[in-house]
Structure formats: structure tokens, C-alpha cells
N, C-alpha and C. Protein backbone atom coordinates (compact mmCIF):
# COMPACT_ATOMS: atom_id res chain seq x y z
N UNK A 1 -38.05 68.96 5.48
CA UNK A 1 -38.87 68.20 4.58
C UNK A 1 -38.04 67.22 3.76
N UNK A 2 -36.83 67.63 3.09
CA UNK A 2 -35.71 67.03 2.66
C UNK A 2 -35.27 65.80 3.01
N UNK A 3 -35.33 66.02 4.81
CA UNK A 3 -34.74 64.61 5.32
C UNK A 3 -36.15 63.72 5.50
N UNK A 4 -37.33 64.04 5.38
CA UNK A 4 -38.62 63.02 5.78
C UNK A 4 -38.60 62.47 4.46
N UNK A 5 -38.40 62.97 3.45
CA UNK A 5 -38.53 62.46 2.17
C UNK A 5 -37.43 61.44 1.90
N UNK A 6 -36.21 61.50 2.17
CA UNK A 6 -34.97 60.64 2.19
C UNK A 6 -35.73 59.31 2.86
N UNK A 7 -35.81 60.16 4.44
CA UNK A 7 -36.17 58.76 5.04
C UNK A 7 -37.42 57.73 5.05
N UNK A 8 -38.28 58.31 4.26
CA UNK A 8 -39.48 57.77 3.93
C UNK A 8 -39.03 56.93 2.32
N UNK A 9 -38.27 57.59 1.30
CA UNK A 9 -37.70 56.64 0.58
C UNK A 9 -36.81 55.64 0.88
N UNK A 10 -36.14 55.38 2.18
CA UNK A 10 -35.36 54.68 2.28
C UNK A 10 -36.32 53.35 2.88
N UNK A 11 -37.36 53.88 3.86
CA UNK A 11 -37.90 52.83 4.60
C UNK A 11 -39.10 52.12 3.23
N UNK A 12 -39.36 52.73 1.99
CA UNK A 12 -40.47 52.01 1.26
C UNK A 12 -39.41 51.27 0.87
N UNK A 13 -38.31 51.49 0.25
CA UNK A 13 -37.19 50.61 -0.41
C UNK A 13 -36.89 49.28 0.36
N UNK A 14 -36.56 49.25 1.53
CA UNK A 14 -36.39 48.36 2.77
C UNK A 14 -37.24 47.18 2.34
N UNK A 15 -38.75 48.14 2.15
CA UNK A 15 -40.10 47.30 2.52
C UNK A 15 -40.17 46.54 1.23
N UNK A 16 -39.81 46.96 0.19
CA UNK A 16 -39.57 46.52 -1.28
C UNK A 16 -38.66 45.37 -1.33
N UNK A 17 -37.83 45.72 -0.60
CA UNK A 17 -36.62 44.73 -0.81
C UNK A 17 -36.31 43.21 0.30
N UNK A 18 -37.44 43.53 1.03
CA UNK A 18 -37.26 42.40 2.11
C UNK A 18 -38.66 41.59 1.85
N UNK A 19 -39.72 42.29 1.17
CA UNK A 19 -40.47 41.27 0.77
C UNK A 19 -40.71 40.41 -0.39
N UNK A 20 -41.42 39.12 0.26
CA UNK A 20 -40.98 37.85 -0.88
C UNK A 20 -42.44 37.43 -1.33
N UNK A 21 -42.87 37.25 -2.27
CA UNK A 21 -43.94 36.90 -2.90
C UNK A 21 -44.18 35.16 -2.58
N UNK A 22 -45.47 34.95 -3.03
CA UNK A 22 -45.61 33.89 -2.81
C UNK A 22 -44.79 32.88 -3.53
N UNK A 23 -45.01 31.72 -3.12
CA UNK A 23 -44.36 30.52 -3.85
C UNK A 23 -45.21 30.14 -5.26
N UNK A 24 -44.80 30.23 -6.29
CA UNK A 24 -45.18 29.76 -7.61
C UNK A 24 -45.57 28.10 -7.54
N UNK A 25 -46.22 27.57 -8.36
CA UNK A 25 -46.78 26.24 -8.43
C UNK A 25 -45.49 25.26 -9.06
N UNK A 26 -45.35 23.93 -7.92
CA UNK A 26 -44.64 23.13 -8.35
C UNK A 26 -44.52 22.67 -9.75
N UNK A 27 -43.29 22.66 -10.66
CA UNK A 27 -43.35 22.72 -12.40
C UNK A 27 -43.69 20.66 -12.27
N UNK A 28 -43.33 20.35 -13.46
CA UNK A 28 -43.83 18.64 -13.87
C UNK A 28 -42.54 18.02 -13.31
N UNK A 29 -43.26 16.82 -13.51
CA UNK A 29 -42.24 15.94 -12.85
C UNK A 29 -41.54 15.39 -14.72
N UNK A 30 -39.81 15.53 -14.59
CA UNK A 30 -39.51 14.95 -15.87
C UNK A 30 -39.61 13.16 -15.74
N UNK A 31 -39.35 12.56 -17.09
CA UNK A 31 -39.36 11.71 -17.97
C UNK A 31 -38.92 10.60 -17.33
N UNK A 32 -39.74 9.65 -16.61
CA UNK A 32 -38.78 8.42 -16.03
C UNK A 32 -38.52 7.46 -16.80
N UNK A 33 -36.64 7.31 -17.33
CA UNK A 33 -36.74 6.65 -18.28
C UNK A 33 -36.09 5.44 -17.81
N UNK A 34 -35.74 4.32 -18.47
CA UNK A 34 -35.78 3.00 -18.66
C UNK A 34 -34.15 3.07 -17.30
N UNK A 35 -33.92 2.25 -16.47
CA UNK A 35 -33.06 2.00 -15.71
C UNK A 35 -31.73 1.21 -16.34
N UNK A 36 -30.49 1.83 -16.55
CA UNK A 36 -29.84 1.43 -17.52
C UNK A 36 -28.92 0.13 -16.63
N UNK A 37 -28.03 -0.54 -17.54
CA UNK A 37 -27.00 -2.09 -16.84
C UNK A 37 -26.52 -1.07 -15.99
N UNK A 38 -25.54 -1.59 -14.59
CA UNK A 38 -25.13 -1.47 -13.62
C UNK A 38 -23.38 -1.79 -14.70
N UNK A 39 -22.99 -0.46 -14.24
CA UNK A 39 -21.06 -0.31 -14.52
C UNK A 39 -20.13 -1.54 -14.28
N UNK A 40 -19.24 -1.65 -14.64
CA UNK A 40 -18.01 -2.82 -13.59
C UNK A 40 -17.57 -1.55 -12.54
N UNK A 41 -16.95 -2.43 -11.95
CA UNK A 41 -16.84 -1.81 -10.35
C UNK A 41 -15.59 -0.78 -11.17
N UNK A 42 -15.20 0.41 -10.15
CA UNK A 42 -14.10 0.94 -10.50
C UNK A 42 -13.12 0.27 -9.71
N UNK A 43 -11.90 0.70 -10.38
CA UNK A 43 -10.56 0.66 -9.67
C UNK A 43 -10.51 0.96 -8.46
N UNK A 44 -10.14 0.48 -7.25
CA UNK A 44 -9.91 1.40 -6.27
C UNK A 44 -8.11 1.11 -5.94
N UNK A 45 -7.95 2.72 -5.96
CA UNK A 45 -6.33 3.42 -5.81
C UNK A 45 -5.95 3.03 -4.52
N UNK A 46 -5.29 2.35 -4.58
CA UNK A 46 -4.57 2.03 -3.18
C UNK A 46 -2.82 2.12 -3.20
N UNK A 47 -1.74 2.61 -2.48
CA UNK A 47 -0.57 2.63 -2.07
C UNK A 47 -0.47 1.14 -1.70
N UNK A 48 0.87 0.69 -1.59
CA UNK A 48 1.47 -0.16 -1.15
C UNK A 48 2.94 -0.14 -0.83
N UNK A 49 3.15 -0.86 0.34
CA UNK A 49 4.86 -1.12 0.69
C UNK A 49 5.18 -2.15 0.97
N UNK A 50 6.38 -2.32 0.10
CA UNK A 50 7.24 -3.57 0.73
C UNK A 50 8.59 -3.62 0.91
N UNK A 51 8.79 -4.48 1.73
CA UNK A 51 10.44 -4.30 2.41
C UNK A 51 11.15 -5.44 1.38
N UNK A 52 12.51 -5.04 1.35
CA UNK A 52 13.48 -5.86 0.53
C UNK A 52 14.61 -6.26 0.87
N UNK A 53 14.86 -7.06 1.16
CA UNK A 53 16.54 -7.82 1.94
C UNK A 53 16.85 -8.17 0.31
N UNK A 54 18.43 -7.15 0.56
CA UNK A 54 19.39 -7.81 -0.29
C UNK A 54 20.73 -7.41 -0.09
N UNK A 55 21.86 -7.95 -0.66
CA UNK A 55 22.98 -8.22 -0.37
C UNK A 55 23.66 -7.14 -1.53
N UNK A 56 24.68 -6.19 -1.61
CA UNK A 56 25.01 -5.58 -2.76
C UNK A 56 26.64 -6.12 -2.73
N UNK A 57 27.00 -6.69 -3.97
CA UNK A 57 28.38 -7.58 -4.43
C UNK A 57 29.02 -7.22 -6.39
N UNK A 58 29.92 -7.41 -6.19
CA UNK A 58 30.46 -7.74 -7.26
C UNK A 58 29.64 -8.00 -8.13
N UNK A 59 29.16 -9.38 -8.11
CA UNK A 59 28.51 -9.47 -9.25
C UNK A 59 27.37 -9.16 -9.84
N UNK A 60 26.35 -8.18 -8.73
CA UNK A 60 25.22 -7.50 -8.94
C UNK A 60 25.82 -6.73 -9.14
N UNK A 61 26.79 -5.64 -9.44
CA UNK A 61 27.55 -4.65 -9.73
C UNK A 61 26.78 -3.61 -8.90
N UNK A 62 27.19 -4.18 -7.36
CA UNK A 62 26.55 -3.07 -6.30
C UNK A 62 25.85 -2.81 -6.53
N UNK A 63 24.56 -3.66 -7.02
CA UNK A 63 23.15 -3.29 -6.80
C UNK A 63 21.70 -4.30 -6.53
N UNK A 64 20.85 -3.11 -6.30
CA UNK A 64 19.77 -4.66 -6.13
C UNK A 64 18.41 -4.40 -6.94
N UNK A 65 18.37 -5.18 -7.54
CA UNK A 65 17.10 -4.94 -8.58
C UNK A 65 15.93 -5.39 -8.05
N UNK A 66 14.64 -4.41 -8.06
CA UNK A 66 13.38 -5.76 -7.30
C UNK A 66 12.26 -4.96 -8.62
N UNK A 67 11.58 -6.21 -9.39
CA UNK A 67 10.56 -6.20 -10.15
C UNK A 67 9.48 -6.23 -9.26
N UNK A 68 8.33 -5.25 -10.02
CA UNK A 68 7.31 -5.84 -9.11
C UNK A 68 6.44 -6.70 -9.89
N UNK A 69 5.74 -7.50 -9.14
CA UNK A 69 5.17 -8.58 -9.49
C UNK A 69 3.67 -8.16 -9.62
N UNK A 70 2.89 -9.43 -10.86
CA UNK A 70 1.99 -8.43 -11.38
C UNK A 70 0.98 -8.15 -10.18
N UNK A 71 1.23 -8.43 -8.94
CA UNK A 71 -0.40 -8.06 -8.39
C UNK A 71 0.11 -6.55 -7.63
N UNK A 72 1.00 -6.19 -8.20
CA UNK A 72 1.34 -4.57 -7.41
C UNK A 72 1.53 -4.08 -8.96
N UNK A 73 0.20 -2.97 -9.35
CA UNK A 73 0.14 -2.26 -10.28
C UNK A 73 0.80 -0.65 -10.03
N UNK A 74 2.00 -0.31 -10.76
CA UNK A 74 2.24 0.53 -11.06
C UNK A 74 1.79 1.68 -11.73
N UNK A 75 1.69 2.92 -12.24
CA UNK A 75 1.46 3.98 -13.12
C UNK A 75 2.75 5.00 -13.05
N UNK A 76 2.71 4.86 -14.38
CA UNK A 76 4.02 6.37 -14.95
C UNK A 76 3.79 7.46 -13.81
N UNK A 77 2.19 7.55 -13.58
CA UNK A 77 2.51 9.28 -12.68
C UNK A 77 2.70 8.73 -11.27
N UNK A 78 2.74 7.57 -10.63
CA UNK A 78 2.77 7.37 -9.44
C UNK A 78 4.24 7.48 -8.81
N UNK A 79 4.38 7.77 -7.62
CA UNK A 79 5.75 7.85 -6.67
C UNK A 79 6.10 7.35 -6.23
N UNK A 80 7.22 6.50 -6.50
CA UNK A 80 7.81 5.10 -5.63
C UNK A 80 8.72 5.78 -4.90
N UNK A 81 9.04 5.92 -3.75
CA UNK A 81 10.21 6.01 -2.61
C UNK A 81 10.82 5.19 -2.29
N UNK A 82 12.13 5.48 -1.60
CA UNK A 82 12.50 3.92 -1.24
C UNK A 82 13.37 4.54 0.15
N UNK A 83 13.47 3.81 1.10
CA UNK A 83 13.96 4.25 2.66
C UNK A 83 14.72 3.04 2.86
N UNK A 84 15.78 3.46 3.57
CA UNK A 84 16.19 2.19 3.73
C UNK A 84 16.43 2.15 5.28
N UNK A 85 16.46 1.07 5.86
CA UNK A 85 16.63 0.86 7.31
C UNK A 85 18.05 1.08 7.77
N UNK A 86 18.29 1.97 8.95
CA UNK A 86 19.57 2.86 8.93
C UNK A 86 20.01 2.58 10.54
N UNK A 87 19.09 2.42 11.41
CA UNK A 87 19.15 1.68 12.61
C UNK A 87 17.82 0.88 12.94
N UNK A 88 18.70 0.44 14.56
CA UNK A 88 17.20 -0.13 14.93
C UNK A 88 17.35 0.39 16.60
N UNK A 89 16.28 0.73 17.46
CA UNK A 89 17.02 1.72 18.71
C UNK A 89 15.63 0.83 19.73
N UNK A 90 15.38 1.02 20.62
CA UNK A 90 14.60 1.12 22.27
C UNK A 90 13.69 1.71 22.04
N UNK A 91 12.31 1.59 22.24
CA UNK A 91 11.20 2.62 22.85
C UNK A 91 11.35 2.66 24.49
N UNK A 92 10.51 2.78 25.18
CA UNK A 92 10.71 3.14 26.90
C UNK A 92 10.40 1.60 27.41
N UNK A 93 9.31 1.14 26.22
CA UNK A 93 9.39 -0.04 26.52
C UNK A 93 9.83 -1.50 26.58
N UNK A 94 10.88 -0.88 26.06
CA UNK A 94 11.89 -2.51 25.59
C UNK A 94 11.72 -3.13 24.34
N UNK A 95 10.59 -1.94 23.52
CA UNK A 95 10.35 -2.80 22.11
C UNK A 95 11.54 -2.24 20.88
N UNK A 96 10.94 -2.90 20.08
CA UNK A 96 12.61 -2.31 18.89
C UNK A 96 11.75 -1.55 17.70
N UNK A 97 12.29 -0.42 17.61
CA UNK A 97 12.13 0.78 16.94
C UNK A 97 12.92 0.85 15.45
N UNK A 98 12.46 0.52 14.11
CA UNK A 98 13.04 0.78 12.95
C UNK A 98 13.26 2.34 13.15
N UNK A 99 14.27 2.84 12.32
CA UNK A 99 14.49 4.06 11.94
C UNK A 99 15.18 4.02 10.67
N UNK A 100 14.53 4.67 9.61
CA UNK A 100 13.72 4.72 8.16
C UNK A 100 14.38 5.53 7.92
N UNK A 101 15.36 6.04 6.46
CA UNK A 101 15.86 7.20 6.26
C UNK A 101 15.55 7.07 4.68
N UNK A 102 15.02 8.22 4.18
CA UNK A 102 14.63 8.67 2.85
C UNK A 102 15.80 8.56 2.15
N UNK A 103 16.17 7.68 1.06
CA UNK A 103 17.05 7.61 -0.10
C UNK A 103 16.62 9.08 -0.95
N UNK A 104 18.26 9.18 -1.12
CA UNK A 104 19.41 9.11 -1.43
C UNK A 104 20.23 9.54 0.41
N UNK A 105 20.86 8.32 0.44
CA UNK A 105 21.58 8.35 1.34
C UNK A 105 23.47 8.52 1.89
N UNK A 106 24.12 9.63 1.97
CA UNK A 106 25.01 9.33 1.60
C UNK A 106 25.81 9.28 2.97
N UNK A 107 27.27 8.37 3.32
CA UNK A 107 27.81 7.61 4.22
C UNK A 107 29.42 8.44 3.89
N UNK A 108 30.08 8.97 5.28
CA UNK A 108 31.16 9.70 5.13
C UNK A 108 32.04 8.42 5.66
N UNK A 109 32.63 7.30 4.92
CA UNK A 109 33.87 6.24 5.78
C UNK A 109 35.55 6.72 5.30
N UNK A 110 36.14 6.22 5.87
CA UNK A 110 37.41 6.06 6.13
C UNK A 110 37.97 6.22 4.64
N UNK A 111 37.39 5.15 3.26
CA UNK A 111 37.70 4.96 2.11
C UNK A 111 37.23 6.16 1.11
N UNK A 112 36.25 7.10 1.69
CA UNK A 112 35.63 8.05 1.14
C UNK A 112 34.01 8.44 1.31
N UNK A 113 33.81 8.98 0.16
CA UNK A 113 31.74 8.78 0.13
C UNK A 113 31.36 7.68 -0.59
N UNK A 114 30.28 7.22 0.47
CA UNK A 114 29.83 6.26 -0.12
C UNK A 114 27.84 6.68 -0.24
N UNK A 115 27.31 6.58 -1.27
CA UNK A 115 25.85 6.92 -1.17
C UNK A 115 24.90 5.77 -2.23
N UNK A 116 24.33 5.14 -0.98
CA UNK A 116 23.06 4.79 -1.53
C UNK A 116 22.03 5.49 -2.38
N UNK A 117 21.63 4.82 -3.71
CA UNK A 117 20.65 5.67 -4.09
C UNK A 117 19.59 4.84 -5.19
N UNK A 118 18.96 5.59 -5.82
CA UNK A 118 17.61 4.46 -6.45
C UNK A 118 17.17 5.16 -7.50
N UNK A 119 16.68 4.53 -8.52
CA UNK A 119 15.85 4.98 -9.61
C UNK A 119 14.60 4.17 -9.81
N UNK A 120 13.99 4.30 -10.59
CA UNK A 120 12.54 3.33 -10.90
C UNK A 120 11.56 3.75 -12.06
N UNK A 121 11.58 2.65 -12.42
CA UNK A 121 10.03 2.99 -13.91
C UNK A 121 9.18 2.18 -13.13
N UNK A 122 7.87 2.27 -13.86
CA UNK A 122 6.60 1.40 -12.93
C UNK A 122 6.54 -0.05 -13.21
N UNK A 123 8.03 -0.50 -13.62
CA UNK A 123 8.01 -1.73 -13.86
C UNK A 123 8.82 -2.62 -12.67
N UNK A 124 9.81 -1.35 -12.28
CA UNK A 124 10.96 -1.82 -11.48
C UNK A 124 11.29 -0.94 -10.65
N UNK A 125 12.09 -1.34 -9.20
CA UNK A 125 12.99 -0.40 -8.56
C UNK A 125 14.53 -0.74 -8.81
N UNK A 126 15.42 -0.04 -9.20
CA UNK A 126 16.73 -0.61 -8.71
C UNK A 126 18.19 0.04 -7.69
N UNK A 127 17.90 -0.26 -6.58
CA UNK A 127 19.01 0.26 -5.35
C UNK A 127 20.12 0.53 -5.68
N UNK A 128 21.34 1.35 -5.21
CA UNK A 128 22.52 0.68 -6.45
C UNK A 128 23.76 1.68 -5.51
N UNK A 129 24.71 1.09 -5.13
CA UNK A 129 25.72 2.30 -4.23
C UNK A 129 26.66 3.07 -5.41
N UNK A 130 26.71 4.08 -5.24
CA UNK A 130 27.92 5.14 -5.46
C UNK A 130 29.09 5.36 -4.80
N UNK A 131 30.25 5.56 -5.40
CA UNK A 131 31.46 5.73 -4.09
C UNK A 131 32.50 6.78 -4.95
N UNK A 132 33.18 7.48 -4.25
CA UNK A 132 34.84 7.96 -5.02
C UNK A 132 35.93 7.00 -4.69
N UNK A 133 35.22 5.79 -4.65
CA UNK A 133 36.58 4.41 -4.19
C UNK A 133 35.85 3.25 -4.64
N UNK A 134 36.92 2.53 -4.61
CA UNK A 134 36.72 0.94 -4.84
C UNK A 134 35.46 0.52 -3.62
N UNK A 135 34.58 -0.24 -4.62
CA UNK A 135 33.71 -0.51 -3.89
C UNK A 135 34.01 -2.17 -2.88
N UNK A 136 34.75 -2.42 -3.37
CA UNK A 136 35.10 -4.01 -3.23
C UNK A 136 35.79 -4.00 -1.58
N UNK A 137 36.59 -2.57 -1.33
CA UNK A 137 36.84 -2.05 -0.18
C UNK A 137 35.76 -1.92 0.97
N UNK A 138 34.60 -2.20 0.55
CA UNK A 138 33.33 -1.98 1.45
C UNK A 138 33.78 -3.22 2.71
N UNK A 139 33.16 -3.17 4.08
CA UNK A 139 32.81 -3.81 4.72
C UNK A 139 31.39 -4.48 4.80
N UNK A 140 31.16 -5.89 5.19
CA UNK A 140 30.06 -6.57 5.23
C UNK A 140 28.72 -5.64 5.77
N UNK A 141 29.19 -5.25 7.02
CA UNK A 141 27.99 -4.10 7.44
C UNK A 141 27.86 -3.62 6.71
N UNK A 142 28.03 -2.48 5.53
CA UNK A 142 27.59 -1.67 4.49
C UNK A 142 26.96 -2.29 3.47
N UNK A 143 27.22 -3.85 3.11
CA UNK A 143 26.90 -4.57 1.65
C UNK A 143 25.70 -5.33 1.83
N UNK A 144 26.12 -6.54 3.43
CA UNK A 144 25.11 -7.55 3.61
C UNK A 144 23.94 -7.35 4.19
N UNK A 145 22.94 -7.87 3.56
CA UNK A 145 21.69 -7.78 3.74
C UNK A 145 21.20 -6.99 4.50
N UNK A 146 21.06 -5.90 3.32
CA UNK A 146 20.30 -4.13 3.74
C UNK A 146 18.89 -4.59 3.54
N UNK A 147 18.36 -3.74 3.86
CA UNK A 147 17.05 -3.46 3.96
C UNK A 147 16.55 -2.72 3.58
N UNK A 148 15.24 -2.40 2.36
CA UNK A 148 15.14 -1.02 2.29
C UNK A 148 13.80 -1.55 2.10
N UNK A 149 12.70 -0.14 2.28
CA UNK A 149 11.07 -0.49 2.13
C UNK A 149 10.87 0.55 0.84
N UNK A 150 9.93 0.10 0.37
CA UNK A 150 9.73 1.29 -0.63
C UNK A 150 8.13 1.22 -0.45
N UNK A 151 7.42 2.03 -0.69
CA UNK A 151 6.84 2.92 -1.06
C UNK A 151 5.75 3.46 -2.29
N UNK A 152 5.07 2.59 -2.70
CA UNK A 152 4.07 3.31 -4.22
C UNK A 152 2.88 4.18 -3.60
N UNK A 153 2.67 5.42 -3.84
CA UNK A 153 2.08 6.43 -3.79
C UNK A 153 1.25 6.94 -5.16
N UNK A 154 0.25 6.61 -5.58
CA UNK A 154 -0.41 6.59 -6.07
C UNK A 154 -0.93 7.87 -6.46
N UNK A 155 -0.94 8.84 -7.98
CA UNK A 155 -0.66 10.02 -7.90
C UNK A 155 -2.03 10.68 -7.50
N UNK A 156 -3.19 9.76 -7.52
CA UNK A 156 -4.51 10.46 -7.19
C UNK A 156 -4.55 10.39 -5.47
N UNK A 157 -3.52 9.61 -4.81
CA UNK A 157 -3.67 9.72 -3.36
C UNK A 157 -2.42 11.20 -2.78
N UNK A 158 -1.60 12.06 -3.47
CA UNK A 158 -1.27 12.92 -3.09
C UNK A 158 -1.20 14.37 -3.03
N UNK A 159 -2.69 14.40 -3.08
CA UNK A 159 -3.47 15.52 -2.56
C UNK A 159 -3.00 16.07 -1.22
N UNK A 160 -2.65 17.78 -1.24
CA UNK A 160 -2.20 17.90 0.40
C UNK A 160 -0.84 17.67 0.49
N UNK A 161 -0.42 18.31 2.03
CA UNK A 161 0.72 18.12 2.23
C UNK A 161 1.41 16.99 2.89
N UNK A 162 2.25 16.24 2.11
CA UNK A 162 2.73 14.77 2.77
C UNK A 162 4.51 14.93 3.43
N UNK A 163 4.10 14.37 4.79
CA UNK A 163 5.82 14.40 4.65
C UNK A 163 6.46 13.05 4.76
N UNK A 164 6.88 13.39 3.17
CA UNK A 164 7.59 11.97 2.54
C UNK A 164 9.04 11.17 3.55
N UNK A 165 9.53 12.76 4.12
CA UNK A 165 10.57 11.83 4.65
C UNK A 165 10.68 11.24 6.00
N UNK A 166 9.16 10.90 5.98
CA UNK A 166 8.90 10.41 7.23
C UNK A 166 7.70 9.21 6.72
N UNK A 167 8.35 7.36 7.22
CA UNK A 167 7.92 6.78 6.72
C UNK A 167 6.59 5.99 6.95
N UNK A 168 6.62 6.95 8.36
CA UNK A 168 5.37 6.71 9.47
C UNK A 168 4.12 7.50 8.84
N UNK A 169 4.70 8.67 8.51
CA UNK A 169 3.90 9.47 7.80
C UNK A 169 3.19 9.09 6.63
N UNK A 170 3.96 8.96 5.64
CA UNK A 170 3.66 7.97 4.36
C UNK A 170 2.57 7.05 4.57
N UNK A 171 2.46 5.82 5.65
CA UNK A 171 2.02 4.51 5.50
C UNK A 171 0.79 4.93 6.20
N UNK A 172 0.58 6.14 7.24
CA UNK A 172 -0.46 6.74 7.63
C UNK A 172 -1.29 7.03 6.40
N UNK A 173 -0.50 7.85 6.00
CA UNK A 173 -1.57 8.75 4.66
C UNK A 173 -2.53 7.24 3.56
N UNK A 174 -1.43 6.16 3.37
CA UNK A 174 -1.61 5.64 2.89
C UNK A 174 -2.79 4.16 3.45
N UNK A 175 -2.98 4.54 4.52
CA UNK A 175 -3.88 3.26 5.55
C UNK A 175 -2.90 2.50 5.44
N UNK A 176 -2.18 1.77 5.52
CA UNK A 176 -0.96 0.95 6.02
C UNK A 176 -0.46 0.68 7.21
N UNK A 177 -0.32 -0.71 7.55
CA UNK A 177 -0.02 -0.74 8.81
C UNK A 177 1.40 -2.16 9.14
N UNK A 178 2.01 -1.91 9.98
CA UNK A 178 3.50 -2.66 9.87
C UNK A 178 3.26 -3.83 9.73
N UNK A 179 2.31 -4.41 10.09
CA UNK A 179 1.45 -5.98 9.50
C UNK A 179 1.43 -5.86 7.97
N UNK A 180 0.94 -4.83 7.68
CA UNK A 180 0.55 -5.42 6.15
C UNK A 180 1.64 -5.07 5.13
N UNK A 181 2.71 -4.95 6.12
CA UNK A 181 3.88 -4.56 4.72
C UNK A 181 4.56 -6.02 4.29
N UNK A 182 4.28 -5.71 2.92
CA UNK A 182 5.11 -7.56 2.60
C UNK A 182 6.74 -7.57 2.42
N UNK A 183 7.11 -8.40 2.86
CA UNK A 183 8.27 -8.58 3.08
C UNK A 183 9.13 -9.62 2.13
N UNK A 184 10.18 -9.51 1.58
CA UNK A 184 10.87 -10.14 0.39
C UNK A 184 12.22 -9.73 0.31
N UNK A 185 12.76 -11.42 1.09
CA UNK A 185 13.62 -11.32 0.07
C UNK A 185 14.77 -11.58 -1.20
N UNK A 186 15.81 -11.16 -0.98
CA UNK A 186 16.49 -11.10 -2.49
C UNK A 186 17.03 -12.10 -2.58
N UNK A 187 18.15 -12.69 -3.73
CA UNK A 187 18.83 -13.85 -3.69
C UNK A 187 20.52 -13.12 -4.62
């Protein structure tokens, strides 16, 4: 008797619990009020890159300064990178292949270490070599007209995992394409 009673409470409970009452009457419609002015457009966050030819000498005191100009807006929280062009190699097809290396870069020569490297506020980048030697000892290949691209990353576009030291990667994340990188350069 014990177990008909269990199972007869279990199956009214079931029946309790799986049924749904009717639908209640649709409530009022609220307050249609007056249609307010239309916003200014927002900002839209966009990355940008540009490449930089310059020469590092004496009298730049081994370095290269690039301002940006006002139509590339900066922000304190945003991420400027800077890569500099380190070769150039073959695809299968006979075309020519940049190869991009993430600064801070450092170079084992004959005279010692030598390392490229960079700092930046959102006003400026500036490139600038390091050495444990006379820099004046440099050869032309190391000084004349390097190349480096940099990079603004925009801090609301780095959501997720990015891999920065890959510059293909970067300009992906960023919709960028080798056309639209502007090119400048130094004097």
C-alpha cells in the first residue's frame, strides 16, 4: 500500500508540475512619447599602419623620430608596435616576401651588440639603436634607410588573443591590407 501511495503522489506531482494555465490578457500598450534629435555619428575605432624609411646618423643621434600627423589619432591606452623589415626572401612564385620582425631587435656583429629599439607617447614614435660600441663603427647596411612599419592598435580593438609578433596577424585583426599601408619617408 506504501509503494501505491508513493507512486500515486509522485504521478499527481508530475501532473501539477507540467501543467500550464492559460495565458493571462495582454497588459497596455506604454506612453508613445515625442521622437527625440538624431545623435552625431560615433567615432568609429579603427587601427592603422604605416611604414617609415629612415636613415640613423650622427646627427640624429642614432635615431629616427616620426610624429604622427593629425589625421592618425592616437589614445594613451592604445598600442603602437613597431617591426622593422629584417629581410626580403621568394614565395614559389617569384614574388618578394617582406619578413617583419617585432622590435626590440637585437644584432650579434663583429663590434659587439647592437639592438634596435622604440618607445612612444600618442603623440610620437621614436626608433633609436643601442650598442656596447661606438656607433659611428656601424656599416651602411645597418644605418641606411631601414624600414620599419608600425602599428596603432586601438585598445577597444584588442579583445582576444592577438599574435602581435606576427605582422600579418596584426593587419588581419585590424582589416588592413598591404595597399592601404601608407608609406613615408624620413629626411
Amino acid at each position: 500500500m506504501k509503494k501505491i501511495n508513493v507512486f500515486l503522489g509522485a504521478l499527481v506531482t508530475l501532473f501539477f508540475i507540467s501543467c500550464e494555465g492559460p495565458q493571462g490578457p495582454q497588459g497596455f500598450d506604454g506612453f508613445n512619447g515625442a521622437d527625440g534629435a538624431d545623435g552625431a555619428d560615433g567615432v568609429n575605432i579603427l587601427g592603422k599602419v604605416i611604414d617609415i624609411q629612415g636613415t640613423f646618423t650622427l646627427d640624429n643621434d642614432y635615431s629616427i623620430f616620426y610624429e604622427f600627423p593629425q589625421t592618425i589619432e592616437v589614445f594613451e591606452t592604445d598600442v603602437v608596435l613597431v617591426y622593422m623589415l629584417w629581410d626580403v626572401t621568394e614565395d614559389s612564385n617569384g614574388e618578394s616576401v617582406d619578413i617583419w620582425r617585432l622590435m626590440p631587435q637585437t644584432r650579434i656583429l663583429d663590434q659587439g651588440l647592437l639592438q634596435y629599439n622604440y618607445d612612444y607617447t600618442f603623440f610620437d614614435v621614436s626608433i633609436f639603436l643601442e650598442s656596447d660600441f661606438d656607433l659611428s663603427t656601424l656599416q651602411p647596411g645597418d644605418t641606411d634607410d631601414q624600414v620599419f612599419r608600425i602599428a596603432i592598435l586601438p585598445a577597444e580593438s584588442t579583445t582576444g588573443k592577438l599574435d602581435t609578433s606576427n605582422i600579418n596577424s596584426v593587419m588581419s585583426h585590424l582589416s588592413i591590407t598591404e595597399d592601404e599601408v601608407q608609406k613615408v619617408t624620413l629626411q
